[in-house]
PDB file of N, CA and C in Angstrom:
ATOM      1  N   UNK A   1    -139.614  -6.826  85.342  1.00  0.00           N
ATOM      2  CA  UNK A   1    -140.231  -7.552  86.422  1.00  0.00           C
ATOM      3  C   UNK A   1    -139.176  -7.761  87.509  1.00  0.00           C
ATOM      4  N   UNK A   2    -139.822  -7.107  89.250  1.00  0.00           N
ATOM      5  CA  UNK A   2    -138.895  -7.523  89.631  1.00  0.00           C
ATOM      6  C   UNK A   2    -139.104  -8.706  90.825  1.00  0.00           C
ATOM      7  N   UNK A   3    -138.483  -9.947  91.132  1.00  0.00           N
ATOM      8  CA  UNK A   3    -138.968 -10.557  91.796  1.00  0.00           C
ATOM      9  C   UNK A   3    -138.168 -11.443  92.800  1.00  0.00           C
ATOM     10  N   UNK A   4    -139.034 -11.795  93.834  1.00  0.00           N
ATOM     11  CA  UNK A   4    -137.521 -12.225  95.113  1.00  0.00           C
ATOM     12  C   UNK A   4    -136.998 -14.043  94.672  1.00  0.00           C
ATOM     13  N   UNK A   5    -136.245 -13.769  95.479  1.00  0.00           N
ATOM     14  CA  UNK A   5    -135.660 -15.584  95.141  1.00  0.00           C
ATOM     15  C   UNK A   5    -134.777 -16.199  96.734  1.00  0.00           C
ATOM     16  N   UNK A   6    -135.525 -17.127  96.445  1.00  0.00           N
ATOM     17  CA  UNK A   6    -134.524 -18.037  97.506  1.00  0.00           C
ATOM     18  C   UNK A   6    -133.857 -18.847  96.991  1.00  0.00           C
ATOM     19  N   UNK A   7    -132.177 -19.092  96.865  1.00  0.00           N
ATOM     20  CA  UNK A   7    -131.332 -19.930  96.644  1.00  0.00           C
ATOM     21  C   UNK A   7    -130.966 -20.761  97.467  1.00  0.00           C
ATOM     22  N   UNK A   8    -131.047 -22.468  96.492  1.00  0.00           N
ATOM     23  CA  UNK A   8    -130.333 -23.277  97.670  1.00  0.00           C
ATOM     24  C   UNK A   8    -129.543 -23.850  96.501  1.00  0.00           C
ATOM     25  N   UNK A   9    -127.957 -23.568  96.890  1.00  0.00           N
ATOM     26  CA  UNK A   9    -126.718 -24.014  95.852  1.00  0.00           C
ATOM     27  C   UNK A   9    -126.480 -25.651  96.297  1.00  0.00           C
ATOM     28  N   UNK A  10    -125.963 -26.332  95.461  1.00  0.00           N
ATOM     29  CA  UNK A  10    -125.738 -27.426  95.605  1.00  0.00           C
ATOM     30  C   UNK A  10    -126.678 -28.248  95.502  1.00  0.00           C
ATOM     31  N   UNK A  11    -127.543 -28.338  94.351  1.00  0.00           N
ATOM     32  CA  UNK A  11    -128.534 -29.308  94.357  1.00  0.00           C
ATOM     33  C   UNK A  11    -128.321 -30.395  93.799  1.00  0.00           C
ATOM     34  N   UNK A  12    -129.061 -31.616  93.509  1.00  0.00           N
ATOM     35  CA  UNK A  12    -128.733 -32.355  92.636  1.00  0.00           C
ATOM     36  C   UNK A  12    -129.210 -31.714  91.169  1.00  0.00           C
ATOM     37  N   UNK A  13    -130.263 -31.197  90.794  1.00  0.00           N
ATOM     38  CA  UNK A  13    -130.745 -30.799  89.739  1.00  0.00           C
ATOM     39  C   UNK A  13    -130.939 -29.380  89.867  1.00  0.00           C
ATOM     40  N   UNK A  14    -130.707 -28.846  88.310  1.00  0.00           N
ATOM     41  CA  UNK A  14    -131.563 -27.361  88.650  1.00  0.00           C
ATOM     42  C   UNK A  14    -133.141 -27.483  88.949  1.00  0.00           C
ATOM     43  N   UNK A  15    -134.119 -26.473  89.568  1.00  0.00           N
ATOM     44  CA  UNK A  15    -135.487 -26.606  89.747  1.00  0.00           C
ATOM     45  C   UNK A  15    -135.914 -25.378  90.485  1.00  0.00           C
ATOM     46  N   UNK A  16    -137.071 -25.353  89.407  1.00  0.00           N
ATOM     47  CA  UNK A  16    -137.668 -23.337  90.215  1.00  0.00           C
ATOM     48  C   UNK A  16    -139.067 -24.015  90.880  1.00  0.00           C
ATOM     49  N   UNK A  17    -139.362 -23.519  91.898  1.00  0.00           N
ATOM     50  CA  UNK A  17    -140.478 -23.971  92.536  1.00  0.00           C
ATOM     51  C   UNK A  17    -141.236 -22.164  92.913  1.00  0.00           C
ATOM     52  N   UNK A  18    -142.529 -22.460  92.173  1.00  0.00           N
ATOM     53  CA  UNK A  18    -143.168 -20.851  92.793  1.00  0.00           C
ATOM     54  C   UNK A  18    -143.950 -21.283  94.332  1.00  0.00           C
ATOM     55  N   UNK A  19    -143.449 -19.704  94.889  1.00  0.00           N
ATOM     56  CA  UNK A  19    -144.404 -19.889  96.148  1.00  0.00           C
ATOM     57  C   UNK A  19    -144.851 -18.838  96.202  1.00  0.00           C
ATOM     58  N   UNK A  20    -145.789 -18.522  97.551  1.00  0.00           N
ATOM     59  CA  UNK A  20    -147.060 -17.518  96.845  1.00  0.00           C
ATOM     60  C   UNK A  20    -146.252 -15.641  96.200  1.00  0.00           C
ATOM     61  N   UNK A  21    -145.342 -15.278  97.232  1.00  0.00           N
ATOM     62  CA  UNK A  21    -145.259 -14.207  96.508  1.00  0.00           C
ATOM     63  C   UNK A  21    -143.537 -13.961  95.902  1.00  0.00           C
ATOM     64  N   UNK A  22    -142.954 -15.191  95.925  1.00  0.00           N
ATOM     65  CA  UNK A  22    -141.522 -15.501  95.707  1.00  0.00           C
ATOM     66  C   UNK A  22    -141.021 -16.768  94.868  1.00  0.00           C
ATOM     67  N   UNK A  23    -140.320 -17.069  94.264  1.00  0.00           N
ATOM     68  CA  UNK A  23    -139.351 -18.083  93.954  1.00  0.00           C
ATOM     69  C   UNK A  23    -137.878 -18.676  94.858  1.00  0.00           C
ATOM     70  N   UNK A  24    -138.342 -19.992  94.930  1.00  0.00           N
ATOM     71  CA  UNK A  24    -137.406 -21.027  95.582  1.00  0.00           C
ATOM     72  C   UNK A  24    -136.352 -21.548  93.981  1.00  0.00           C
ATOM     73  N   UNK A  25    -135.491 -21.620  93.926  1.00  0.00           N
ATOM     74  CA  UNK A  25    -134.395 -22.158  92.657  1.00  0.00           C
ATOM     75  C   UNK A  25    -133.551 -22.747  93.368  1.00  0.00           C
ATOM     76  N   UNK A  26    -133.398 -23.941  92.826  1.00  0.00           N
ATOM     77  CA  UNK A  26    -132.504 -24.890  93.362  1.00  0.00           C
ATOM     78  C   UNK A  26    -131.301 -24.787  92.235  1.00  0.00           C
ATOM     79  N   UNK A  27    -130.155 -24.856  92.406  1.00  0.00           N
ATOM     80  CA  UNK A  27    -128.898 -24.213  91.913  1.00  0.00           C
ATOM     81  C   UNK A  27    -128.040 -25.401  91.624  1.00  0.00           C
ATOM     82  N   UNK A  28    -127.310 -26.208  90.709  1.00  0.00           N
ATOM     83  CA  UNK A  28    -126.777 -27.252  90.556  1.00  0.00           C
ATOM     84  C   UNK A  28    -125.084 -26.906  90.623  1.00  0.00           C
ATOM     85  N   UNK A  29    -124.890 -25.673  91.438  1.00  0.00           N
ATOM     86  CA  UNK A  29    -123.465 -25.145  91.636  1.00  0.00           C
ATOM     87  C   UNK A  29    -123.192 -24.948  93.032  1.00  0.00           C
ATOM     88  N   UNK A  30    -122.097 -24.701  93.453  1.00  0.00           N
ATOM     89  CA  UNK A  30    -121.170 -24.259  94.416  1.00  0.00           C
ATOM     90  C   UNK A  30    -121.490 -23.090  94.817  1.00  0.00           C
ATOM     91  N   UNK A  31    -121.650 -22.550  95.996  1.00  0.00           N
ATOM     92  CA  UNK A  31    -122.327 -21.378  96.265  1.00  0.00           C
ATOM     93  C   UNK A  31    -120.932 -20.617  96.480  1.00  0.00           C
ATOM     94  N   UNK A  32    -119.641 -20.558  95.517  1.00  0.00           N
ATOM     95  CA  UNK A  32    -118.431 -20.170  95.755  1.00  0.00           C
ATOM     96  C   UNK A  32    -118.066 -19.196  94.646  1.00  0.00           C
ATOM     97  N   UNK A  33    -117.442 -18.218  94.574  1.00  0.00           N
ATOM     98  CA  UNK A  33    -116.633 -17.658  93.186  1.00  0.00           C
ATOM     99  C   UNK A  33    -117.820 -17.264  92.587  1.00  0.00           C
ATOM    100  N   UNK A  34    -118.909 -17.131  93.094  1.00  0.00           N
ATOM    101  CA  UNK A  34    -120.203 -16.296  91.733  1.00  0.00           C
ATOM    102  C   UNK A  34    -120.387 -17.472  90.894  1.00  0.00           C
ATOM    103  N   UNK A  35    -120.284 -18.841  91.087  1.00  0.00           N
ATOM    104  CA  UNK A  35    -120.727 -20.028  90.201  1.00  0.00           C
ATOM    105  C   UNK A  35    -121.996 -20.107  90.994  1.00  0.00           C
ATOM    106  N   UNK A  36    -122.703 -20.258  91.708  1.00  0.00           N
ATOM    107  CA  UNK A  36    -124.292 -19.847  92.158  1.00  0.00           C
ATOM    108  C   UNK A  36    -125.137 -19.057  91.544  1.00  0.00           C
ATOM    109  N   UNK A  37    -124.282 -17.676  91.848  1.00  0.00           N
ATOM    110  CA  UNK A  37    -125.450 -16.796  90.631  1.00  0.00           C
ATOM    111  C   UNK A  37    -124.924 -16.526  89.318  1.00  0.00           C
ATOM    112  N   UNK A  38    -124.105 -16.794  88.877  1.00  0.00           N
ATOM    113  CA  UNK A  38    -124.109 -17.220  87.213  1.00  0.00           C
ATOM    114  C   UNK A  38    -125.203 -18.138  87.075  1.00  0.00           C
ATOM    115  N   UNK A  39    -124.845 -19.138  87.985  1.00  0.00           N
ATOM    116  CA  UNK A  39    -126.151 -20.254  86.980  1.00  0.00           C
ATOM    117  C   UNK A  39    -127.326 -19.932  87.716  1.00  0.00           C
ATOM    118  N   UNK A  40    -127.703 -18.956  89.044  1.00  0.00           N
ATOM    119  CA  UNK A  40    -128.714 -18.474  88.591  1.00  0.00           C
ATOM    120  C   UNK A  40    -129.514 -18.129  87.655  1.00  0.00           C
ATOM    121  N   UNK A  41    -128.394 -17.060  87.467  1.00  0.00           N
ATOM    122  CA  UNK A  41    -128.908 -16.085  85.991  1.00  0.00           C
ATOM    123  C   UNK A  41    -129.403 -17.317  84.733  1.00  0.00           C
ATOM    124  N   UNK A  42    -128.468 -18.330  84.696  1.00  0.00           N
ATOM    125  CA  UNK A  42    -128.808 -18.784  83.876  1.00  0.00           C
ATOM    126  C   UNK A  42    -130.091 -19.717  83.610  1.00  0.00           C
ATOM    127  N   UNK A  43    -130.547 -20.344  84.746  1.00  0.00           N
ATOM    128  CA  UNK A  43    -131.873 -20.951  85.395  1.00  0.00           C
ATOM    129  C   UNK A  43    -132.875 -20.521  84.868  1.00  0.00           C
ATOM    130  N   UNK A  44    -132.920 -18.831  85.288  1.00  0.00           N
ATOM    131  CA  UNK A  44    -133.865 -17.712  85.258  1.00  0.00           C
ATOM    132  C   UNK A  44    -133.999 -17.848  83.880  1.00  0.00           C
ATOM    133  N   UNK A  45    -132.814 -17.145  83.129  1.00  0.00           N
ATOM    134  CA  UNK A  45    -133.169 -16.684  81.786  1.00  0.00           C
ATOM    135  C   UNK A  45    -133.780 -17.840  80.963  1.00  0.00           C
ATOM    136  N   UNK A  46    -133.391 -19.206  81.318  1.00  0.00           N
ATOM    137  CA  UNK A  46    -134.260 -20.229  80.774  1.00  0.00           C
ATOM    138  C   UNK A  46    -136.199 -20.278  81.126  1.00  0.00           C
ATOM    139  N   UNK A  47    -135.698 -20.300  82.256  1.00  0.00           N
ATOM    140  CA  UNK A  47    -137.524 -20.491  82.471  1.00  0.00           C
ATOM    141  C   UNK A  47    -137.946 -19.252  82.038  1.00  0.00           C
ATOM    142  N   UNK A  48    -137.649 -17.824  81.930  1.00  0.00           N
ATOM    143  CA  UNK A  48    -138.786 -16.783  81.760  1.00  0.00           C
ATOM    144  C   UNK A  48    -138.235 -16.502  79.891  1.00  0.00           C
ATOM    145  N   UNK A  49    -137.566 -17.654  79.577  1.00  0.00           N
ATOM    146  CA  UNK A  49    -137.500 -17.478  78.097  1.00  0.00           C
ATOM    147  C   UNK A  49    -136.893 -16.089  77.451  1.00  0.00           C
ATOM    148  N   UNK A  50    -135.641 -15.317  78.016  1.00  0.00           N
ATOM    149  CA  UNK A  50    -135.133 -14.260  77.852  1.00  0.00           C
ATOM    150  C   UNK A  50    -133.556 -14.460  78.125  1.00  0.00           C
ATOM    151  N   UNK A  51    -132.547 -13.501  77.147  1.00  0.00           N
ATOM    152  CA  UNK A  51    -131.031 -14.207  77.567  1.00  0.00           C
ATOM    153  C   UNK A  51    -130.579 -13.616  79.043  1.00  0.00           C
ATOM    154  N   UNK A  52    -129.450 -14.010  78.716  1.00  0.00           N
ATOM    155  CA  UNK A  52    -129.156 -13.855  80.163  1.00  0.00           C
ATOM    156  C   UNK A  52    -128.243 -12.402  80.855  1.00  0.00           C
ATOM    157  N   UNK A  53    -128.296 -11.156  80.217  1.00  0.00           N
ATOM    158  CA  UNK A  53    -128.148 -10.199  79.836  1.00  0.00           C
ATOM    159  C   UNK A  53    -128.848  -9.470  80.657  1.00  0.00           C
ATOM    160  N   UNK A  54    -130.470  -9.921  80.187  1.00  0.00           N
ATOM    161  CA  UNK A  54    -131.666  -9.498  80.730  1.00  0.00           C
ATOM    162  C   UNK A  54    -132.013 -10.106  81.917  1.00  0.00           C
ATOM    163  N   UNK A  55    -131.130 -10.708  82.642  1.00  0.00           N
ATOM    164  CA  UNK A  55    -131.539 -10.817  84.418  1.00  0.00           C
ATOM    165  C   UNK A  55    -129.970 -10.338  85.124  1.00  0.00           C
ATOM    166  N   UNK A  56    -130.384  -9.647  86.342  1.00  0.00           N
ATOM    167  CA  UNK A  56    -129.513  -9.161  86.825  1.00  0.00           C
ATOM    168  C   UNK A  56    -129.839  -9.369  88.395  1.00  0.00           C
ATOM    169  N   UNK A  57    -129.200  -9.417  89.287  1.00  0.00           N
ATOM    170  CA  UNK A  57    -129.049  -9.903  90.632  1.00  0.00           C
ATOM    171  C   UNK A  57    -128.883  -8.161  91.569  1.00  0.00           C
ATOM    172  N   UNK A  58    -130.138  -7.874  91.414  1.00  0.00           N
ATOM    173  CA  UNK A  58    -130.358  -6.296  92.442  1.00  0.00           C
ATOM    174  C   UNK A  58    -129.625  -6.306  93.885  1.00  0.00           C
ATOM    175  N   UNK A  59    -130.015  -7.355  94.902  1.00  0.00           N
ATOM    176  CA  UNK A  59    -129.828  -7.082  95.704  1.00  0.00           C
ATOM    177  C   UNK A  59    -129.554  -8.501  96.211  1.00  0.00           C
ATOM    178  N   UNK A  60    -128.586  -8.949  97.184  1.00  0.00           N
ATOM    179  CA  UNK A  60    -128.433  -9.673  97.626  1.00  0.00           C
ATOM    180  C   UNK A  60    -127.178 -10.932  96.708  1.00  0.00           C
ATOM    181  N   UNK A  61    -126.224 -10.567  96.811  1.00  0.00           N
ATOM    182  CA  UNK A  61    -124.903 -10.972  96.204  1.00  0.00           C
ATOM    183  C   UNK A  61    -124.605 -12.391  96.578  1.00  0.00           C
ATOM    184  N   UNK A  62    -124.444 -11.791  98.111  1.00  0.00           N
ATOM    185  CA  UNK A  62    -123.838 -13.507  99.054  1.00  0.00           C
ATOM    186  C   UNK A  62    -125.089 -13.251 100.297  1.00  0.00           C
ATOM    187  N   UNK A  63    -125.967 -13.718  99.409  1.00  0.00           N
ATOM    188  CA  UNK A  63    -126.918 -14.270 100.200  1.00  0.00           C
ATOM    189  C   UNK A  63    -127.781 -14.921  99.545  1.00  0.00           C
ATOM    190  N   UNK A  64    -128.648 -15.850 100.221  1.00  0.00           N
ATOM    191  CA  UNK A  64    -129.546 -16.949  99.582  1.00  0.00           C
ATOM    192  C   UNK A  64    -130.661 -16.052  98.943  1.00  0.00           C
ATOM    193  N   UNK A  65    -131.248 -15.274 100.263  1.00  0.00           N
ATOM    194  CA  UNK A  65    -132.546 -14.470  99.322  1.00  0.00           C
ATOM    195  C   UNK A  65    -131.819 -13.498  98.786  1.00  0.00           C
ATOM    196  N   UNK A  66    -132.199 -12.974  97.562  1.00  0.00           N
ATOM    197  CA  UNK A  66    -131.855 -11.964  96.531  1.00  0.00           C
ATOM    198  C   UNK A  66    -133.137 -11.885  95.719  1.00  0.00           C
ATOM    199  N   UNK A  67    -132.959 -10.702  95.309  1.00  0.00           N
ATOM    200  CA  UNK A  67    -134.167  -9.549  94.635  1.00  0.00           C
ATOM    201  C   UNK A  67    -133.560  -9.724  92.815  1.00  0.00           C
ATOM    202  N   UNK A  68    -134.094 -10.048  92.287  1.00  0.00           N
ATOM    203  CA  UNK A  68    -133.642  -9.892  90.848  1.00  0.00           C
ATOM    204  C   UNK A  68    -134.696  -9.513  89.957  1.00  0.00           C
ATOM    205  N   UNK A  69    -133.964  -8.681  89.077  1.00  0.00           N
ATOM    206  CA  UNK A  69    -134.501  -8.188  87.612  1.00  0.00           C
ATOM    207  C   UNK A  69    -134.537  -8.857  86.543  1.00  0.00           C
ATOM    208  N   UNK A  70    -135.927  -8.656  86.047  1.00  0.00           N
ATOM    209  CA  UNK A  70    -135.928 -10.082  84.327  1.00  0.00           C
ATOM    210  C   UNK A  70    -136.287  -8.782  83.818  1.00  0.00           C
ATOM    211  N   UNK A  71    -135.670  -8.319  82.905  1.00  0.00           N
ATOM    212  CA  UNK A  71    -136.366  -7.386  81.882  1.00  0.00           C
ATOM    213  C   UNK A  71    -136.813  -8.037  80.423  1.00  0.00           C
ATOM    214  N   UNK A  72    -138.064  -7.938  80.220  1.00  0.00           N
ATOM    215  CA  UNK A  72    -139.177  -8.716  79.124  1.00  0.00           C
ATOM    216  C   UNK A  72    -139.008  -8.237  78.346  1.00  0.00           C
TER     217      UNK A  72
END
């Protein structure tokens, strides 16, 4: 599955919010050193119940929107 995401780092809490054809994830890290999308990944692999192995960050590195892979 592949699906888009909007990151906002520095939250108080982690939190995935769906919108109609994307995901909003609120990030409880530093948008510095890849501590953002580590705990992306790790967000993800919690809510779609898969490790964290099985999500990978396609497109969009250092940027908020990014394209990612959950493989089921």
């Amino acid at each position: 599955m592949i699906i888009s995401v909007r990151t906002i780092p520095n939250a108080k809490k982690p939190q995935i919010l769906k919108e109609e054809d994307s995901y909003k994830v609120k990030v409880d890290a530093q948008a510095q050193d890849g501590k953002a999308n580590s705990r992306l990944i790790e967000i993800l692999a919690d809510h779609f119940g898969v490790s964290k192995s099985s999500v990978s960050i396609i497109k969009g590195l250092k940027s908020r929107n990014k394209i990612v892979e959950i493989k089921i």
